[in-house]
C-alpha atoms as a PDB file:
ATOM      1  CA  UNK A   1      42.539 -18.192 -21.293  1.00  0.00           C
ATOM      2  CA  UNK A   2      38.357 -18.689 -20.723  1.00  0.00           C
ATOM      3  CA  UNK A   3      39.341 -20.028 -17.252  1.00  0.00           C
ATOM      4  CA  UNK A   4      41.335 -17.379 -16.259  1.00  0.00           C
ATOM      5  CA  UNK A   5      38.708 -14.811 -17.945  1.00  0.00           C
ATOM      6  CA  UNK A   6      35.849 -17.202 -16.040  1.00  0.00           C
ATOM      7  CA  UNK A   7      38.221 -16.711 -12.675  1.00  0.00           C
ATOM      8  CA  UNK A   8      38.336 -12.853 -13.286  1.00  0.00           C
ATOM      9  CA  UNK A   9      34.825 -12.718 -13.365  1.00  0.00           C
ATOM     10  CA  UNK A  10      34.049 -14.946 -10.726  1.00  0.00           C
ATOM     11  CA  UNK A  11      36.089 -12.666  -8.034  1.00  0.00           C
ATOM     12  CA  UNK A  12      34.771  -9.472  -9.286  1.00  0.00           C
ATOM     13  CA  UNK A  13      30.848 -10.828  -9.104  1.00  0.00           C
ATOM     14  CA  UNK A  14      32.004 -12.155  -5.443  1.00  0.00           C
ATOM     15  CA  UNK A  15      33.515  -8.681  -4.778  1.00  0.00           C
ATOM     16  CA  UNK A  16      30.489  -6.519  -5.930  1.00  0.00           C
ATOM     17  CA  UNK A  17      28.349  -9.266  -3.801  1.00  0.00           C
ATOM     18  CA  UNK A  18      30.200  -8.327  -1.156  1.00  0.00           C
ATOM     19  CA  UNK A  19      29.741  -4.707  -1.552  1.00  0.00           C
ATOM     20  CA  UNK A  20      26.193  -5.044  -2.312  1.00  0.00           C
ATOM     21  CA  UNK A  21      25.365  -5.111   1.965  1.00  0.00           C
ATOM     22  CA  UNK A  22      25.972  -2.655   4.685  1.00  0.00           C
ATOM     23  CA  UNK A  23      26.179  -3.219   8.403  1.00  0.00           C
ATOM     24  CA  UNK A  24      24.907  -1.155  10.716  1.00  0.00           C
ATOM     25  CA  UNK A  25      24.369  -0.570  14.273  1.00  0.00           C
ATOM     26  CA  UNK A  26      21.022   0.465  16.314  1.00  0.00           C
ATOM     27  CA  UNK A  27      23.623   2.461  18.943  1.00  0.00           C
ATOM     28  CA  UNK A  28      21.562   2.522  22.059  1.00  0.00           C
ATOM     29  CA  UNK A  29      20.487  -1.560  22.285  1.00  0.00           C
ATOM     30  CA  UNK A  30      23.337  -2.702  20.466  1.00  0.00           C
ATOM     31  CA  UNK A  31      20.997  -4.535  17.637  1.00  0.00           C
ATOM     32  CA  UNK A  32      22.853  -4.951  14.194  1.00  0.00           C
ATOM     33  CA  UNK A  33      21.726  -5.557  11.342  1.00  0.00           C
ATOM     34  CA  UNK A  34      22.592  -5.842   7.452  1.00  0.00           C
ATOM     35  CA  UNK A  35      20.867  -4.205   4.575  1.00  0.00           C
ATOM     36  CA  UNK A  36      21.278  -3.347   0.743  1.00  0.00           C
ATOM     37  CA  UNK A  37      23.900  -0.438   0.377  1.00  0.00           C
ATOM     38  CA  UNK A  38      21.212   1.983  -0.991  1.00  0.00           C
ATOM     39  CA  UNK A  39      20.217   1.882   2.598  1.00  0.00           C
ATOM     40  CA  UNK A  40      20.742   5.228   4.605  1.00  0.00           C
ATOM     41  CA  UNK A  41      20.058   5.966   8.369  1.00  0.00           C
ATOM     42  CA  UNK A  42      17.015   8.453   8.953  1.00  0.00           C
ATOM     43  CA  UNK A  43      16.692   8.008  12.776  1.00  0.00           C
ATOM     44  CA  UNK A  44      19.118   6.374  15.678  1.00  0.00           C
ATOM     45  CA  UNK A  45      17.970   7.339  18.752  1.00  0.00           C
ATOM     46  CA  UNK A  46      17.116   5.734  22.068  1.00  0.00           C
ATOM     47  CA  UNK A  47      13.471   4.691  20.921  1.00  0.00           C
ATOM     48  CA  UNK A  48      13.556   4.637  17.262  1.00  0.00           C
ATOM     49  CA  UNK A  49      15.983   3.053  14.286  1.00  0.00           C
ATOM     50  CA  UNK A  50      14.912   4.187  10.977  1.00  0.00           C
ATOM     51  CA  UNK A  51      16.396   3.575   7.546  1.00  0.00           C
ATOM     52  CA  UNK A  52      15.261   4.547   3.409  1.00  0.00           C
ATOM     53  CA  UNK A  53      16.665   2.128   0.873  1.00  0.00           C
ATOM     54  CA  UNK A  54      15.108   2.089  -2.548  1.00  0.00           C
ATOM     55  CA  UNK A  55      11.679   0.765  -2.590  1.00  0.00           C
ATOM     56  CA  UNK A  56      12.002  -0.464   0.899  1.00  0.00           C
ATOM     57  CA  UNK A  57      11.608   1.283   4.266  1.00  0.00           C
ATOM     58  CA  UNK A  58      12.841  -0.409   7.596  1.00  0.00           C
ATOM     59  CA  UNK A  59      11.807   0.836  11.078  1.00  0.00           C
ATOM     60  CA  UNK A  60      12.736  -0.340  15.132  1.00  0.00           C
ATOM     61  CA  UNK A  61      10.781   0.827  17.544  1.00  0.00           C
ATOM     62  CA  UNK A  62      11.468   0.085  21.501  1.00  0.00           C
ATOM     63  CA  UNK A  63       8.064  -0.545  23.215  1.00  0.00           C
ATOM     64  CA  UNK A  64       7.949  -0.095  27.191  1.00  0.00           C
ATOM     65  CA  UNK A  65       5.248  -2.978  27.968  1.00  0.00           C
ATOM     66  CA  UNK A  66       7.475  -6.126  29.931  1.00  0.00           C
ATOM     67  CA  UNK A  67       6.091  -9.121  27.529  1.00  0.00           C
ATOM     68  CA  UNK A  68       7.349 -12.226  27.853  1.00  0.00           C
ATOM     69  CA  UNK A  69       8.641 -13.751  24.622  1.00  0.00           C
ATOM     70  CA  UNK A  70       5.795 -16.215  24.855  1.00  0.00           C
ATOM     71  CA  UNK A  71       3.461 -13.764  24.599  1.00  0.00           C
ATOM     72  CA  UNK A  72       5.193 -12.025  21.547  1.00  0.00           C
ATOM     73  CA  UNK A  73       2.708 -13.523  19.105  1.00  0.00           C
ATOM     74  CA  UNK A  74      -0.361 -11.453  20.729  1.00  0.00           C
ATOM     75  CA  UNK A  75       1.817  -8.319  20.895  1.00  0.00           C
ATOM     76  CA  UNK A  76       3.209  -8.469  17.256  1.00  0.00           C
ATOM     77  CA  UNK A  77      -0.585  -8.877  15.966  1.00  0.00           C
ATOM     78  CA  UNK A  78      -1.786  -5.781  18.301  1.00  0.00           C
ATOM     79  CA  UNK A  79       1.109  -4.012  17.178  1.00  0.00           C
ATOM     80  CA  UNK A  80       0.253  -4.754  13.570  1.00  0.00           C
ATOM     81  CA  UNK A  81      -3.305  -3.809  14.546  1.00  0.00           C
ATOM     82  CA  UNK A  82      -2.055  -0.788  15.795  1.00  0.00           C
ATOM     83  CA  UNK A  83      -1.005   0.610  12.514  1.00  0.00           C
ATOM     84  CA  UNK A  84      -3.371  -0.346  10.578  1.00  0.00           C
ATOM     85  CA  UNK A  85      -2.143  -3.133   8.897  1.00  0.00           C
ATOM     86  CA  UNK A  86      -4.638  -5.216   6.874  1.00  0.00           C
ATOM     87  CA  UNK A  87      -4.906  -8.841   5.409  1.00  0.00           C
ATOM     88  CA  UNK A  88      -2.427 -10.216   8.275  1.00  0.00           C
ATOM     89  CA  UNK A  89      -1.513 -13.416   8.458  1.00  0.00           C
ATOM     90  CA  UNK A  90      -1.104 -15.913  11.210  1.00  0.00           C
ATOM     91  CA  UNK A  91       2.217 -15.270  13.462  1.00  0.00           C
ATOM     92  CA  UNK A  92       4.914 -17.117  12.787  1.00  0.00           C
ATOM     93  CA  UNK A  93       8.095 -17.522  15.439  1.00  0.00           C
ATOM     94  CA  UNK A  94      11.138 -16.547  14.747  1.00  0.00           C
ATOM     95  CA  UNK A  95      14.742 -16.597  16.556  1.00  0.00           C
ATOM     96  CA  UNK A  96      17.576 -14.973  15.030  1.00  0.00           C
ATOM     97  CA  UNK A  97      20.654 -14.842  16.616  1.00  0.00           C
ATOM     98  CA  UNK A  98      19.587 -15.112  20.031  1.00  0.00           C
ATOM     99  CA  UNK A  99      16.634 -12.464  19.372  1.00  0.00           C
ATOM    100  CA  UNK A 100      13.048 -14.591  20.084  1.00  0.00           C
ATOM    101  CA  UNK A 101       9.962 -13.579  18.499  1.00  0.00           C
ATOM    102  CA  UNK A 102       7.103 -13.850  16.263  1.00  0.00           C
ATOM    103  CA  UNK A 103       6.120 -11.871  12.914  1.00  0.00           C
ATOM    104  CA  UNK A 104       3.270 -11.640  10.239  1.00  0.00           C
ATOM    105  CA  UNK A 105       2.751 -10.134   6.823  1.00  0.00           C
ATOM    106  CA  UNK A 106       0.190  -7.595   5.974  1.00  0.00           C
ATOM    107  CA  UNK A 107      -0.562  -4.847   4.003  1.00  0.00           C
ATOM    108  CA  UNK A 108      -0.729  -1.070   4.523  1.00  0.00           C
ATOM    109  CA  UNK A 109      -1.650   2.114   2.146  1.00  0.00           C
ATOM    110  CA  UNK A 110      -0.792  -0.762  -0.715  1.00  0.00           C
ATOM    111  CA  UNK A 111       2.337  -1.578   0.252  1.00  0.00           C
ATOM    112  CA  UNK A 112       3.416  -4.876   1.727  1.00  0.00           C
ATOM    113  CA  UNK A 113       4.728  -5.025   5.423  1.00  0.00           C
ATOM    114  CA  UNK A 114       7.013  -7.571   7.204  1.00  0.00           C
ATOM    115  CA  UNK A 115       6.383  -6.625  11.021  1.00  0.00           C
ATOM    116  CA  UNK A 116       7.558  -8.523  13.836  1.00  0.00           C
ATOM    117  CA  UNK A 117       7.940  -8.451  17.881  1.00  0.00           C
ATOM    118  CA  UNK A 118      11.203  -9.554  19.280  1.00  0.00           C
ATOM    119  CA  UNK A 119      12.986  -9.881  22.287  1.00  0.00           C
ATOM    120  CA  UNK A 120      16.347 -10.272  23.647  1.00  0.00           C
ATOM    121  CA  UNK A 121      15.899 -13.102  26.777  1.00  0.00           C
ATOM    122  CA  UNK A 122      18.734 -11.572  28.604  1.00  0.00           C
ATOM    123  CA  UNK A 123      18.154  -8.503  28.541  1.00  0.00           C
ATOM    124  CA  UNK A 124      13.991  -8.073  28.181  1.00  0.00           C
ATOM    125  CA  UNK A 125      14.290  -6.084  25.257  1.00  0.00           C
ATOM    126  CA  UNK A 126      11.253  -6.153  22.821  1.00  0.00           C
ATOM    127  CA  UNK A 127      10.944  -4.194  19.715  1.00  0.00           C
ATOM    128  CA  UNK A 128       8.751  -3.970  16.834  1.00  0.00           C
ATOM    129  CA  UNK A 129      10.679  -4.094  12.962  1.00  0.00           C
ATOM    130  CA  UNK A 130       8.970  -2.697   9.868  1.00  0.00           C
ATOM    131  CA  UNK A 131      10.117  -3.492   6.461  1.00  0.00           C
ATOM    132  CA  UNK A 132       7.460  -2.321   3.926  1.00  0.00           C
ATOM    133  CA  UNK A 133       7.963  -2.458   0.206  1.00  0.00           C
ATOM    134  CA  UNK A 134       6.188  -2.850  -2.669  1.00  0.00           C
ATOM    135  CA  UNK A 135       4.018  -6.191  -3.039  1.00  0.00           C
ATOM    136  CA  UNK A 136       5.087  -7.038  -6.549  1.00  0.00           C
ATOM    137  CA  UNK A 137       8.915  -6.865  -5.918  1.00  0.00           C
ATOM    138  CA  UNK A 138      10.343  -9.946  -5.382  1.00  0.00           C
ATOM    139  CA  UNK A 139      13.772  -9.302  -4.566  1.00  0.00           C
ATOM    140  CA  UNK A 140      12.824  -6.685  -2.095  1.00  0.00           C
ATOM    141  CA  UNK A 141      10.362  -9.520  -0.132  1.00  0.00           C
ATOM    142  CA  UNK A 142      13.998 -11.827  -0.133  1.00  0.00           C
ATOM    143  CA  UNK A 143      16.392  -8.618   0.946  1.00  0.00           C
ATOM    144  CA  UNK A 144      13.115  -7.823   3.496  1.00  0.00           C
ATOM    145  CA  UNK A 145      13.914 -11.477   5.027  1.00  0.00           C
ATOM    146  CA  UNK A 146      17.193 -11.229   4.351  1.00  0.00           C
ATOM    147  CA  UNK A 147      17.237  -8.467   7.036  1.00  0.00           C
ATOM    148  CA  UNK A 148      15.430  -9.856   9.575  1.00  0.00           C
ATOM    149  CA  UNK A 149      17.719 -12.942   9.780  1.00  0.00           C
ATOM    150  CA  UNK A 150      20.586 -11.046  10.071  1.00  0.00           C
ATOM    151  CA  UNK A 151      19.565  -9.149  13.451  1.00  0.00           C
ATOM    152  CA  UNK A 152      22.032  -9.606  16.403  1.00  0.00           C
ATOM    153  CA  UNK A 153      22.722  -8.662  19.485  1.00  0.00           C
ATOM    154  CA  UNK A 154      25.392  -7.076  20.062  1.00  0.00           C
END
């Protein structure tokens, strides 16, 4: 009987784990991603993806400038610059499913911010992703890095 009951629990944890993430698509470059299901879409146009999950924003922005993914590091700490961000930290690189880039961690308006530059190789597509949340929430710094590794091109 308690391994049955322990087997009945087991698949409905693994079921509501499974629930637990969305999929969705940034239409216009093809670039999915999976978040928490709290998430909802705000914006999904041909410059901007933009989503509102509890406690946690998320934003994609396209920029124009041709940078070679070498050069991603500068960009991503100019673009981080940009808006303000304070205390940031040293890029770090990052490929993720065939997306190449760099990100830091910073601060803005007292929340935290995971911002990075990245490219798609074959197709010289850079964009900038925002996740911002708050600093002492631990689970949403995971589900923030959680994100960014699951990126793909499409």
């Amino acid at each position: 009987m308690k391994k049955t009951l322990g087997s009945i629990l087991f698949i409905l944890f693994f079921i509501t784990n499974i629930n637990a993430q969305k999929t969705y698509v940034w239409d216009y470059y093809k670039v999915q991603l999976t978040v928490p299901n709290d998430f909802r879409v705000k914006k999904n146009d041909d410059h901007n993806f933009e989503m509102k999950g509890v406690g946690m924003d998320l934003a994609m922005n396209i920029f124009e400038e041709n940078v070679a993914i070498d050069d991603l590091d500068d960009a991503t700490i100019a673009g981080a610059t940009a808006i303000e961000m304070t205390e940031i930290d040293e890029a770090t690189k990052v490929t993720v499913n065939g997306l190449e880039g760099y990100y830091v961690e910073g601060f803005k308006d007292g929340f935290r911010i995971i911002f990075a530059g990245l490219g798609d190789p074959k197709s010289h597509t850079n964009f900038f992703l925002a996740i911002t949340f708050d600093d002492n929430d631990k689970e949403a710094e995971k589900a923030a890095i959680d994100i960014m590794n699951s990126l793909d091109k499409l």
